[in-house]
Protein backbone atom coordinates (compact mmCIF):
# COMPACT_ATOMS: atom_id res chain seq x y z
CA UNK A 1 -49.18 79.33 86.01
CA UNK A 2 -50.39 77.29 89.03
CA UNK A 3 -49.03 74.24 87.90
CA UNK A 4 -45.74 75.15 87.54
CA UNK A 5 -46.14 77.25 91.11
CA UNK A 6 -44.46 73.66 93.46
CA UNK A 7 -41.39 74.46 90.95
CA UNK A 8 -38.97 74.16 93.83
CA UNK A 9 -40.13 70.95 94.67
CA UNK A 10 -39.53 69.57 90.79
CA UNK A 11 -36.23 67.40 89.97
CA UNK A 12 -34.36 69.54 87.49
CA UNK A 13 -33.36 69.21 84.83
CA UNK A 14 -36.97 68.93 83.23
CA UNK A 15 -36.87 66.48 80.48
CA UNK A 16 -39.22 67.36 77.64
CA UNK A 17 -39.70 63.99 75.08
CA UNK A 18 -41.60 64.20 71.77
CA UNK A 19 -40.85 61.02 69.86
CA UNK A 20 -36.53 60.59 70.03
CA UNK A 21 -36.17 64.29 70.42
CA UNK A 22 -35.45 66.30 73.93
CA UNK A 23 -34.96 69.29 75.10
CA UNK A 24 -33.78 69.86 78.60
CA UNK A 25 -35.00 72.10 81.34
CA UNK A 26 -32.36 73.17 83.62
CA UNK A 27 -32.76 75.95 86.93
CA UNK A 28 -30.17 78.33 87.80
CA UNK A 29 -29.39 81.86 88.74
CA UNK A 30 -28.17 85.07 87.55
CA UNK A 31 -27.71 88.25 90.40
CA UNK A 32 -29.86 86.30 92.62
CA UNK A 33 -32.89 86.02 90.03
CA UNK A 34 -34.09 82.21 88.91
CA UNK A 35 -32.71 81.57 85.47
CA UNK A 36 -34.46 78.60 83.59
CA UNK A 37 -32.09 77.38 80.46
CA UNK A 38 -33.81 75.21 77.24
CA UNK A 39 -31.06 72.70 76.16
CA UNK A 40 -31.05 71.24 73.00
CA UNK A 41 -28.67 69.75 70.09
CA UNK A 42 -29.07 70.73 66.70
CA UNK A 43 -26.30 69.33 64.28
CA UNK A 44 -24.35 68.04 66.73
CA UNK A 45 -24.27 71.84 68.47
CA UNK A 46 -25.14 72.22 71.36
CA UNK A 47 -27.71 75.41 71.59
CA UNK A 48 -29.08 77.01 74.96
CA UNK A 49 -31.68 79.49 75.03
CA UNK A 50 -32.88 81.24 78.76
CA UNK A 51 -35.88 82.36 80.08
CA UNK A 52 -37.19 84.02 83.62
CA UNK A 53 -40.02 82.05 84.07
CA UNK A 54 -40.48 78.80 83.87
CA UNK A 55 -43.58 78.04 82.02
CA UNK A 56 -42.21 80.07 79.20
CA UNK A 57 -38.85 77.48 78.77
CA UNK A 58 -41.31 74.30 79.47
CA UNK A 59 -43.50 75.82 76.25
CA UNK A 60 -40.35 76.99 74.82
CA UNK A 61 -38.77 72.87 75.31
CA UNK A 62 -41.98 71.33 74.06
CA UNK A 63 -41.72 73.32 70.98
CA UNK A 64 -38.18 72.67 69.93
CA UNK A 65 -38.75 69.26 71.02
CA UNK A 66 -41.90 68.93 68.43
CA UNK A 67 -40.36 70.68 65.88
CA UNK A 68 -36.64 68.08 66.13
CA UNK A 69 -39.13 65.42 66.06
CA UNK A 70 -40.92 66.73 62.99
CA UNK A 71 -37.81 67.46 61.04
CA UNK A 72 -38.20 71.46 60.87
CA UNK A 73 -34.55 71.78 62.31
CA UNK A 74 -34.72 75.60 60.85
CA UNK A 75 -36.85 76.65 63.68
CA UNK A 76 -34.01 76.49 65.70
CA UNK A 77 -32.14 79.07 64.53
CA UNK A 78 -34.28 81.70 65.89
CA UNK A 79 -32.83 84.94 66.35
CA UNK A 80 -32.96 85.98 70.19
CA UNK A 81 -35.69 88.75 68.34
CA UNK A 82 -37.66 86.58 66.69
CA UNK A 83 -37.29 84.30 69.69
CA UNK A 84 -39.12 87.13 71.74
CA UNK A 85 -41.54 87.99 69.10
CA UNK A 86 -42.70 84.23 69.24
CA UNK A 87 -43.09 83.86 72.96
CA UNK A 88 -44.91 87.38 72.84
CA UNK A 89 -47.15 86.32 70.13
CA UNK A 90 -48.13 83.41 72.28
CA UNK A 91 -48.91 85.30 75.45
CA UNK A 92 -51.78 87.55 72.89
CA UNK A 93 -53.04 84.31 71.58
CA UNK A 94 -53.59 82.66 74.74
CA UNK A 95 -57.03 84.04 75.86
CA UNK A 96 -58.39 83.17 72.73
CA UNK A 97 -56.97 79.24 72.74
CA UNK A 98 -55.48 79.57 69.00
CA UNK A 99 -52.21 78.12 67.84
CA UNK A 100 -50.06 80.25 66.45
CA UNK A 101 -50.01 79.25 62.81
CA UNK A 102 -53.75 79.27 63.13
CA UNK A 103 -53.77 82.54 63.97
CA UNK A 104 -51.79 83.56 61.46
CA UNK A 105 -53.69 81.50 58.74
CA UNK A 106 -56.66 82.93 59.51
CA UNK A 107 -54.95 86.88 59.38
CA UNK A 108 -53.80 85.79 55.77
CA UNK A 109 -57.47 85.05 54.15
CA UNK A 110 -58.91 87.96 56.01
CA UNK A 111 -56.37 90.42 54.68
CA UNK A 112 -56.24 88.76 50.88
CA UNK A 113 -60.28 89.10 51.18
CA UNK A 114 -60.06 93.29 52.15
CA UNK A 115 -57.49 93.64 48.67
CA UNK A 116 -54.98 95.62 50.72
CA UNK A 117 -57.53 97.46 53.27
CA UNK A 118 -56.59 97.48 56.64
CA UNK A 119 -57.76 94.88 58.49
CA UNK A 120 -58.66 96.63 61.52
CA UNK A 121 -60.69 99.53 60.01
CA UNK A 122 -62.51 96.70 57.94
CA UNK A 123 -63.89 95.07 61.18
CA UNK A 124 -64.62 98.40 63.19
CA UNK A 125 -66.40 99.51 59.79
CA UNK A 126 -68.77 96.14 60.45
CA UNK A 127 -68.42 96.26 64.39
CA UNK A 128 -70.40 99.87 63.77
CA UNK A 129 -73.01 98.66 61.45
CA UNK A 130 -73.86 95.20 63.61
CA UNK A 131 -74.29 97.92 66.76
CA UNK A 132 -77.26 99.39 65.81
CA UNK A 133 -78.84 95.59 64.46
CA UNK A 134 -80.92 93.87 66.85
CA UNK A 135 -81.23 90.68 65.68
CA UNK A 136 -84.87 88.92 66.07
CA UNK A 137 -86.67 85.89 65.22
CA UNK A 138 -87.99 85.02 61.72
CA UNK A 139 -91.24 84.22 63.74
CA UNK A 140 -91.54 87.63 65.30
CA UNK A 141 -90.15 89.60 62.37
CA UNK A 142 -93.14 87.39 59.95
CA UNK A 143 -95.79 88.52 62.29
CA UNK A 144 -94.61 92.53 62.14
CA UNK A 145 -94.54 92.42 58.44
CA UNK A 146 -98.12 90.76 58.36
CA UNK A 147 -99.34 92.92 60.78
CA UNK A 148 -97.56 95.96 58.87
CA UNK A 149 -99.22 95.08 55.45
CA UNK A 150 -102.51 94.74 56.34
CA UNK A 151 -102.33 98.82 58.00
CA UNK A 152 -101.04 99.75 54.72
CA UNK A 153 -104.22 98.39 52.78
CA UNK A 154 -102.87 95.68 50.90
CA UNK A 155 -105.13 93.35 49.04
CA UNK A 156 -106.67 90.50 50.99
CA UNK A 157 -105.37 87.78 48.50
CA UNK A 158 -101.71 88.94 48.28
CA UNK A 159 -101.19 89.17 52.18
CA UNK A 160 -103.07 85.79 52.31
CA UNK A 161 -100.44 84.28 49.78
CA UNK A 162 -96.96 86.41 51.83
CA UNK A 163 -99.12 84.48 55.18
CA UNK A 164 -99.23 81.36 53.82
CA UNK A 165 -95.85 81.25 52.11
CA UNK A 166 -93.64 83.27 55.23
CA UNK A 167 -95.54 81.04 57.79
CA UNK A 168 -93.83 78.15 55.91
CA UNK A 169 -90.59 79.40 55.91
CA UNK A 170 -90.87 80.74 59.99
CA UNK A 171 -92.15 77.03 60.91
CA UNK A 172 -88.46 75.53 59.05
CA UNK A 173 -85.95 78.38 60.40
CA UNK A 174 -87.29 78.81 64.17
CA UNK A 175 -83.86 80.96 64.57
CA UNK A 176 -82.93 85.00 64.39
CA UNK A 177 -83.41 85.86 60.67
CA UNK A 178 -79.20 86.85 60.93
CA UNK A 179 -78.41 83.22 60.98
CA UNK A 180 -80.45 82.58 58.00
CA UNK A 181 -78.01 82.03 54.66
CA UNK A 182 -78.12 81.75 51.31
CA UNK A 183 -77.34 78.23 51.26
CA UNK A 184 -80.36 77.30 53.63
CA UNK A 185 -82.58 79.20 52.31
CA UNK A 186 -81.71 77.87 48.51
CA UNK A 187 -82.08 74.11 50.36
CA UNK A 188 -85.05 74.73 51.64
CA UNK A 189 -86.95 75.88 48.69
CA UNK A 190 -85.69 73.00 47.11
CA UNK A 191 -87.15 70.90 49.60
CA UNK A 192 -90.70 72.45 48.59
CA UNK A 193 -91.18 69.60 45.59
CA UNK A 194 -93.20 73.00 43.77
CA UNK A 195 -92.31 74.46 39.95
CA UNK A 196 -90.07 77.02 39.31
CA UNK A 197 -92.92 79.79 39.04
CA UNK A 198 -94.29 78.64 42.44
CA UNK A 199 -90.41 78.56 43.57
CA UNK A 200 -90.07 81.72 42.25
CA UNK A 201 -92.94 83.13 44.33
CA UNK A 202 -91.66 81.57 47.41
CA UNK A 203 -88.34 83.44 47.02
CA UNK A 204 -89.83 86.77 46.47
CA UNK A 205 -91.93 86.24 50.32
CA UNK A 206 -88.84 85.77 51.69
CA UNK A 207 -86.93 88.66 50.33
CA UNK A 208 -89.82 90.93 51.06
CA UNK A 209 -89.05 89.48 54.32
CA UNK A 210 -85.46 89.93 54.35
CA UNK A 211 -86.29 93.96 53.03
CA UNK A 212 -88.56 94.36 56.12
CA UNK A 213 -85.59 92.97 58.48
CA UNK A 214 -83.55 95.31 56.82
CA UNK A 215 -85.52 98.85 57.21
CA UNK A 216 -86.21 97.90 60.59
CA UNK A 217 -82.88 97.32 61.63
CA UNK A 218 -83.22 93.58 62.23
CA UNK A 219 -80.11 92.75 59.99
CA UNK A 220 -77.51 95.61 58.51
CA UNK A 221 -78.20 97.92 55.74
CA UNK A 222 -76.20 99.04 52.66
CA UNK A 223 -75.81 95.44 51.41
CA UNK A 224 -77.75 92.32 49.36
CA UNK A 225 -79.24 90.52 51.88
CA UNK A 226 -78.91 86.93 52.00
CA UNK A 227 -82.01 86.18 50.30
CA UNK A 228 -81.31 88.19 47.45
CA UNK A 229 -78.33 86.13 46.80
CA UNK A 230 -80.42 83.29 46.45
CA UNK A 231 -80.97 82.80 42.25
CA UNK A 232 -84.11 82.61 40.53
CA UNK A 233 -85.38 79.02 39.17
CA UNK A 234 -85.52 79.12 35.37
CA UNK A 235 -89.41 78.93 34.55
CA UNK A 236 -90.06 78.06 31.24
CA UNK A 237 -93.29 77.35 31.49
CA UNK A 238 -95.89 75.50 29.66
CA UNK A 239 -98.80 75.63 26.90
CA UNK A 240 -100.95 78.41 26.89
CA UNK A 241 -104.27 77.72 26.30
CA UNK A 242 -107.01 79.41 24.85
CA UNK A 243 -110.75 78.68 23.78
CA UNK A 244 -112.19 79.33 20.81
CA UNK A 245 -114.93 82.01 19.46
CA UNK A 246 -116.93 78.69 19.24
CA UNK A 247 -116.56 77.57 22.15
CA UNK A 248 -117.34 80.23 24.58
CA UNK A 249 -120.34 80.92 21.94
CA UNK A 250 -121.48 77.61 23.39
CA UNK A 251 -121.09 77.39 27.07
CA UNK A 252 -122.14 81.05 27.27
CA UNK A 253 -125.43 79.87 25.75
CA UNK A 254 -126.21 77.39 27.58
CA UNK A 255 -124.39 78.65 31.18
CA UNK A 256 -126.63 79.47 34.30
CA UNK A 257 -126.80 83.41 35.15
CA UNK A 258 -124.29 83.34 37.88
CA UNK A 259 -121.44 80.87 35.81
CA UNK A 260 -122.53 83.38 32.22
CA UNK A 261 -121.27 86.88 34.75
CA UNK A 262 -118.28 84.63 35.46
CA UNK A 263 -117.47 83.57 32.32
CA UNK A 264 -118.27 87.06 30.47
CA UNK A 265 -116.12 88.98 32.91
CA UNK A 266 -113.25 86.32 32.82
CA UNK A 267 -113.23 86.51 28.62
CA UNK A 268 -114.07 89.92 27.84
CA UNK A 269 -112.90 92.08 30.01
CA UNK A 270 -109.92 89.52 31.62
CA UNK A 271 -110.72 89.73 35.38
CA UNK A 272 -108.71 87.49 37.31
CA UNK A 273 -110.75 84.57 39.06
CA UNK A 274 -109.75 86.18 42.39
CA UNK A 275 -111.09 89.28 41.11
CA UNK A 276 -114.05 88.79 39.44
CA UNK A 277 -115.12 87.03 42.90
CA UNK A 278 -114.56 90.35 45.05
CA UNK A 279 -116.15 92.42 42.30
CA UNK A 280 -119.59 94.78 43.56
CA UNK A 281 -121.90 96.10 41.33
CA UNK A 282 -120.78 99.18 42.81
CA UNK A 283 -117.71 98.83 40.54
CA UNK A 284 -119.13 98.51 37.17
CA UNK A 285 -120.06 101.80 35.91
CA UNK A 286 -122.12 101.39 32.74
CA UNK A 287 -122.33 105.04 32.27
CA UNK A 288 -118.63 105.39 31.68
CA UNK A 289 -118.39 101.92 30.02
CA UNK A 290 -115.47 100.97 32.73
CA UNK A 291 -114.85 98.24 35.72
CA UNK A 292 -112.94 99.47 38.42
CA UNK A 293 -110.35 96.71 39.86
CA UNK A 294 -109.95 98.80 43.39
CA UNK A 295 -106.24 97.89 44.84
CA UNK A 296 -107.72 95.53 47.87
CA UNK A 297 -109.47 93.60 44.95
CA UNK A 298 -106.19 93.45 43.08
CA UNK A 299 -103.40 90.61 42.74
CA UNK A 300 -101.06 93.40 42.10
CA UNK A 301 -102.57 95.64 44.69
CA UNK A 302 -102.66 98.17 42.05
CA UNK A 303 -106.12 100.14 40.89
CA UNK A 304 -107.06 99.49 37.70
CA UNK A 305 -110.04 100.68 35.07
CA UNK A 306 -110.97 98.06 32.55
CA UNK A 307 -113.02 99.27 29.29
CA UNK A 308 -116.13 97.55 29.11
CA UNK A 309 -116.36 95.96 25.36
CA UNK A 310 -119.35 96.47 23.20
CA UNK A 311 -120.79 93.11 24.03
CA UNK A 312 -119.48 92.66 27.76
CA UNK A 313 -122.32 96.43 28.07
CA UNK A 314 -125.13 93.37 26.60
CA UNK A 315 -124.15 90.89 29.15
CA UNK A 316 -124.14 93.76 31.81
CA UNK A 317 -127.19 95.92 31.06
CA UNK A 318 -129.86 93.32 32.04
CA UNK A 319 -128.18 93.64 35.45
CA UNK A 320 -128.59 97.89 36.12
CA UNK A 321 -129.69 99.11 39.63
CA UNK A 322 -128.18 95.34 40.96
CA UNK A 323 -126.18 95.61 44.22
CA UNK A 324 -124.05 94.05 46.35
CA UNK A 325 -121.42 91.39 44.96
CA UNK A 326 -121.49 90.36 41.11
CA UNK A 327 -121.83 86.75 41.99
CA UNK A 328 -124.59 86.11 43.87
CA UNK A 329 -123.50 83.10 45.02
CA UNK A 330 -119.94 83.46 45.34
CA UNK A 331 -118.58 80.58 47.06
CA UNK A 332 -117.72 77.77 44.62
CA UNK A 333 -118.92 79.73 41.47
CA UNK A 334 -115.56 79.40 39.27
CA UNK A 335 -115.65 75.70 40.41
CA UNK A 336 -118.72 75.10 39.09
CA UNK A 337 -118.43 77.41 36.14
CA UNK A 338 -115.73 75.04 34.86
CA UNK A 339 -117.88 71.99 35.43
CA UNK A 340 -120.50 73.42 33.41
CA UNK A 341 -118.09 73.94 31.07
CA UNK A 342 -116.39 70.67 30.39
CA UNK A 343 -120.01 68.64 31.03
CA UNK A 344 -120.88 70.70 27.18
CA UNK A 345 -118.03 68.71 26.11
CA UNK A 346 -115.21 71.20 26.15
CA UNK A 347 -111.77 70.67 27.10
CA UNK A 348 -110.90 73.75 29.44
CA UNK A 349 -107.41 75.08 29.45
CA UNK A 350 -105.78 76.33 32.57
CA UNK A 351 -106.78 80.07 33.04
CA UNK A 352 -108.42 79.58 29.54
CA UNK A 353 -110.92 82.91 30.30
CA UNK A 354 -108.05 85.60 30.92
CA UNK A 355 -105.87 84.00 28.35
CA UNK A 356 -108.28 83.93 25.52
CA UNK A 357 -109.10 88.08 27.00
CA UNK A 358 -105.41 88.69 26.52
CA UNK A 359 -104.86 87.03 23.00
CA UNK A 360 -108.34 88.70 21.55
CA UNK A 361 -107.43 92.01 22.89
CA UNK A 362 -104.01 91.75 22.22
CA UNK A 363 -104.85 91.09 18.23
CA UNK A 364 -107.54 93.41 18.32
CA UNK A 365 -105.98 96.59 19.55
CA UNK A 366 -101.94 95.70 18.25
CA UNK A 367 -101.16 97.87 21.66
CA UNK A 368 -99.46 95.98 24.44
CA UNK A 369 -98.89 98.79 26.72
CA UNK A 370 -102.66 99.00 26.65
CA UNK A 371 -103.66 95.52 26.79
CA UNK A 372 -101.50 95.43 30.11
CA UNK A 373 -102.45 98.17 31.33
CA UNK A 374 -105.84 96.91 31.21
CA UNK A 375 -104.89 93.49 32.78
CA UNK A 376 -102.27 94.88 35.29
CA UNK A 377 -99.80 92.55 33.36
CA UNK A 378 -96.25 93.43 32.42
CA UNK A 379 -96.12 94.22 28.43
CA UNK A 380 -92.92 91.44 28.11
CA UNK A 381 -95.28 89.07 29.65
CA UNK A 382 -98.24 89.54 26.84
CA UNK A 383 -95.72 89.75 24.29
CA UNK A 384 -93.82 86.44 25.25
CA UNK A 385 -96.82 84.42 25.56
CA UNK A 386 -99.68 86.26 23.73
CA UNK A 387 -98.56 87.73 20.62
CA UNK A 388 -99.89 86.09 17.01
CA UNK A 389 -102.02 83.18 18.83
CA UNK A 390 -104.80 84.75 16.84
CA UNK A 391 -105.53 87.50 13.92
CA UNK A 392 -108.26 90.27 13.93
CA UNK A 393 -110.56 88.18 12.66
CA UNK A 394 -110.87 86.02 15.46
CA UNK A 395 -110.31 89.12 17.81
CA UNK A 396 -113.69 90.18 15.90
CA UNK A 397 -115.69 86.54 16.22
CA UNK A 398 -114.41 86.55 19.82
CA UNK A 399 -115.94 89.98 20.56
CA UNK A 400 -119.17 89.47 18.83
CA UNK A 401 -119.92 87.16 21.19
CA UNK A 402 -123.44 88.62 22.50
CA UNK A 403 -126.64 86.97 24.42
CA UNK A 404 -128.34 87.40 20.97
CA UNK A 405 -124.85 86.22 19.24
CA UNK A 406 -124.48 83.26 21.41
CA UNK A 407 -127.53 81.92 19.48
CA UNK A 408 -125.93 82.18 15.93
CA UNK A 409 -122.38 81.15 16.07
CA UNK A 410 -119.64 81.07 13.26
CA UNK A 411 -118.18 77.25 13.58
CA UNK A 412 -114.84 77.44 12.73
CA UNK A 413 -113.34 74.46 10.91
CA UNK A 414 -110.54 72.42 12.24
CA UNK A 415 -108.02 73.48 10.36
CA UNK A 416 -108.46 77.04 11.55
CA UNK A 417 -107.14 75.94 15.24
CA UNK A 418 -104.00 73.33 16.26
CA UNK A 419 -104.92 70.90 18.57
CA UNK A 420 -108.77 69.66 18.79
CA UNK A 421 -109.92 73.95 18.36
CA UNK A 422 -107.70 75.85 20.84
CA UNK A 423 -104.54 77.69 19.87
CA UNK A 424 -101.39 76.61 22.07
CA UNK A 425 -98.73 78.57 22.63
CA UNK A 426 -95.41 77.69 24.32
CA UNK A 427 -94.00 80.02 26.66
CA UNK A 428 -90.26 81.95 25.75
């Protein structure tokens, strides 16, 4: 080393001090090499140990010394091969600027984590897969996946909601998506302040995210990724409300012709407000008595046909030969629909239209692989939340509801509903 390169001009011996211990560094020769001796006591013996070069006795002095000071007298009883194993295990370690025990430490875990595997085929096994990852930014990799789901067709509303949702998460990690962990990503959906169904649907943007990264090589394949390990938030949910056969009797009576499409397709045939607002003439065939819920007008981005129920085909018919979109005036519609509704005094449950559609149906038909089908629901889903809310004779009233109908309603007394005329429900 260069330091120790003036060694001729040094006054030997070298003493080498760590608290009251020393170890001595004396030169000499043997056949007319330089011979560099470590001196030190241990129980009252003296021990000497030589070396050829002398940065390797200075180490060697400075460790015996440390080691006196600290009481770990057993270190110096070294064989002369374990002695050589040391000073060779040094030289490897030195490019990497790693003490020894570290070094050894960190060997330990790595080999307890493989159960017995060697070590080295372990890494090369990973080296391999990480060669053919190129890592990239969540940014960049959010704007491919966009860009890639709109080719494919998807509907308008669910790339809107993985935009809205992924742009979030790309504005908090402005990093390469293989630095992203569990731990961060579990922190920052905490940070969010939203409900565990909203969490929920945060989670599954990102590990549609994470997938993408995956089949396009921007982080390894054959494993969970990271976001996957991230757990799902418990969502119990809450009441389930629905309105009664009296009740939409009433505001369908009274309702405006754009809010009465609205509310008809909502409860008897249980559009989704999303849908129902994309919804064309074009869609409704009256002939075959079906809607059909094309897979860009979708949540689920799934085609769908819908039956058309006897008195959903009154509601309709008035309307045959019309064009263009359902609602004539689409922008606010729903909005004001549910105005209209609460101004004739009733109390309007969230998603009250497709929920009432699901619990009608649901008692109507006693089929919830239909009912879903027909809703592009999951049959747990009605089961959990839908099933007995109502009997067939309500499915009946509810059904009955015509534009002649609407003018003759069956008042049901209060006793017949829980809680001011709507049936509640908590969710499993």
């Amino acid at each position: 080393m260069k330091r120790h390169e003036d060694w001729r001009r040094r006054k030997f011996p070298i003493s080498i001090k760590v608290g009251s211990a020393i170890a001595k560094v004396y030169r000499g020769k043997s056949r007319g090499y330089d011979l560099f001796t470590v001196v030190h006591y241990q129980a009252g013996q003296r021990k000497r140990e030589t070396f050829s070069k002398l940065g390797e006795a200075l180490a060697r002095a400075q460790d015996v010394a440390a080691y006196i000071a600290r009481g770990h007298a057993n270190m110096l009883t070294l064989t002369s091969a374990d002695r050589e194993s040391y000073v060779v295990a040094l030289e490897i370690l030195r490019p990497f600027a790693l003490p020894l025990h570290a070094a050894i430490e960190e060997y330990a875990a790595a080999r307890k984590l493989v159960n017995g595997e060697s070590l080295l085929s372990v890494v090369s096994d990973y080296v391999e897969r990480r060669r053919s990852v190129s890592d990239k930014s969540i940014r960049e990799i959010v704007d491919e996946l966009l860009a890639a789901k709109t080719r494919d067709g998807l509907s308008t509303r669910y790339i809107e909601t993985l935009r809205g949702h992924l742009n979030r998460f790309a504005a908090a990690f402005q990093t390469n998506i293989g630095s992203v962990t569990a731990k961060l990503i579990e922190t920052w959906l905490a940070a969010q302040n939203v409900g565990p169904r909203a969490r929920n649907n945060l989670r599954m943007s990102v590990v549609t995210l994470f997938h993408f990264a995956q089949v396009h090589n921007y982080l390894s394949k054959g494993r969970l990724t990271e976001a996957e390990y991230v757990s799902r938030a418990k969502d119990r949910g809450g009441k389930i409300g629905i309105l009664t056969p009296d009740e939409m009797a009433k505001v369908m009576k009274a309702a405006p012709a754009n809010e009465a499409l609205y509310f008809a397709l909502g409860g008897f045939a249980g559009l989704r407000r999303a849908e129902i607002e994309r919804l064309e003439w074009a869609d409704i065939n009256l002939t075959r008595g079906n809607i059909i819920v094309a897979a860009d007008k979708a949540k689920t981005a799934t085609r769908r046909l819908v039956p058309i129920q006897p008195n959903l085909m009154r509601w309709l018919s008035p309307h045959r030969g019309s064009t263009g979109r359902i609602l004539t005036s689409r922008r606010g519609v729903p909005a004001r629909a549910i105005a209209f509704a609460k101004e004739q005094g009733i109390s309007w449950p969230d998603n009250a239209l497709r929920h009432s559609y699901a619990t009608y149906r649901l008692a109507a038909v006693a089929d919830s692989a239909r009912v879903a089908l027909e809703m592009g629901n999951s049959v747990q889903k009605l089961m959990t939340n839908y099933r007995e809310l109502a009997d067939e004779r309500d499915a009946e009233a509810w059904f009955a509801i015509s534009p002649k109908a609407a003018r003759n309603v069956v008042v049901f007394s209060r006793k017949d509903f829980r809680h001011g005329g709507k049936f509640f429900a908590k969710k499993a």
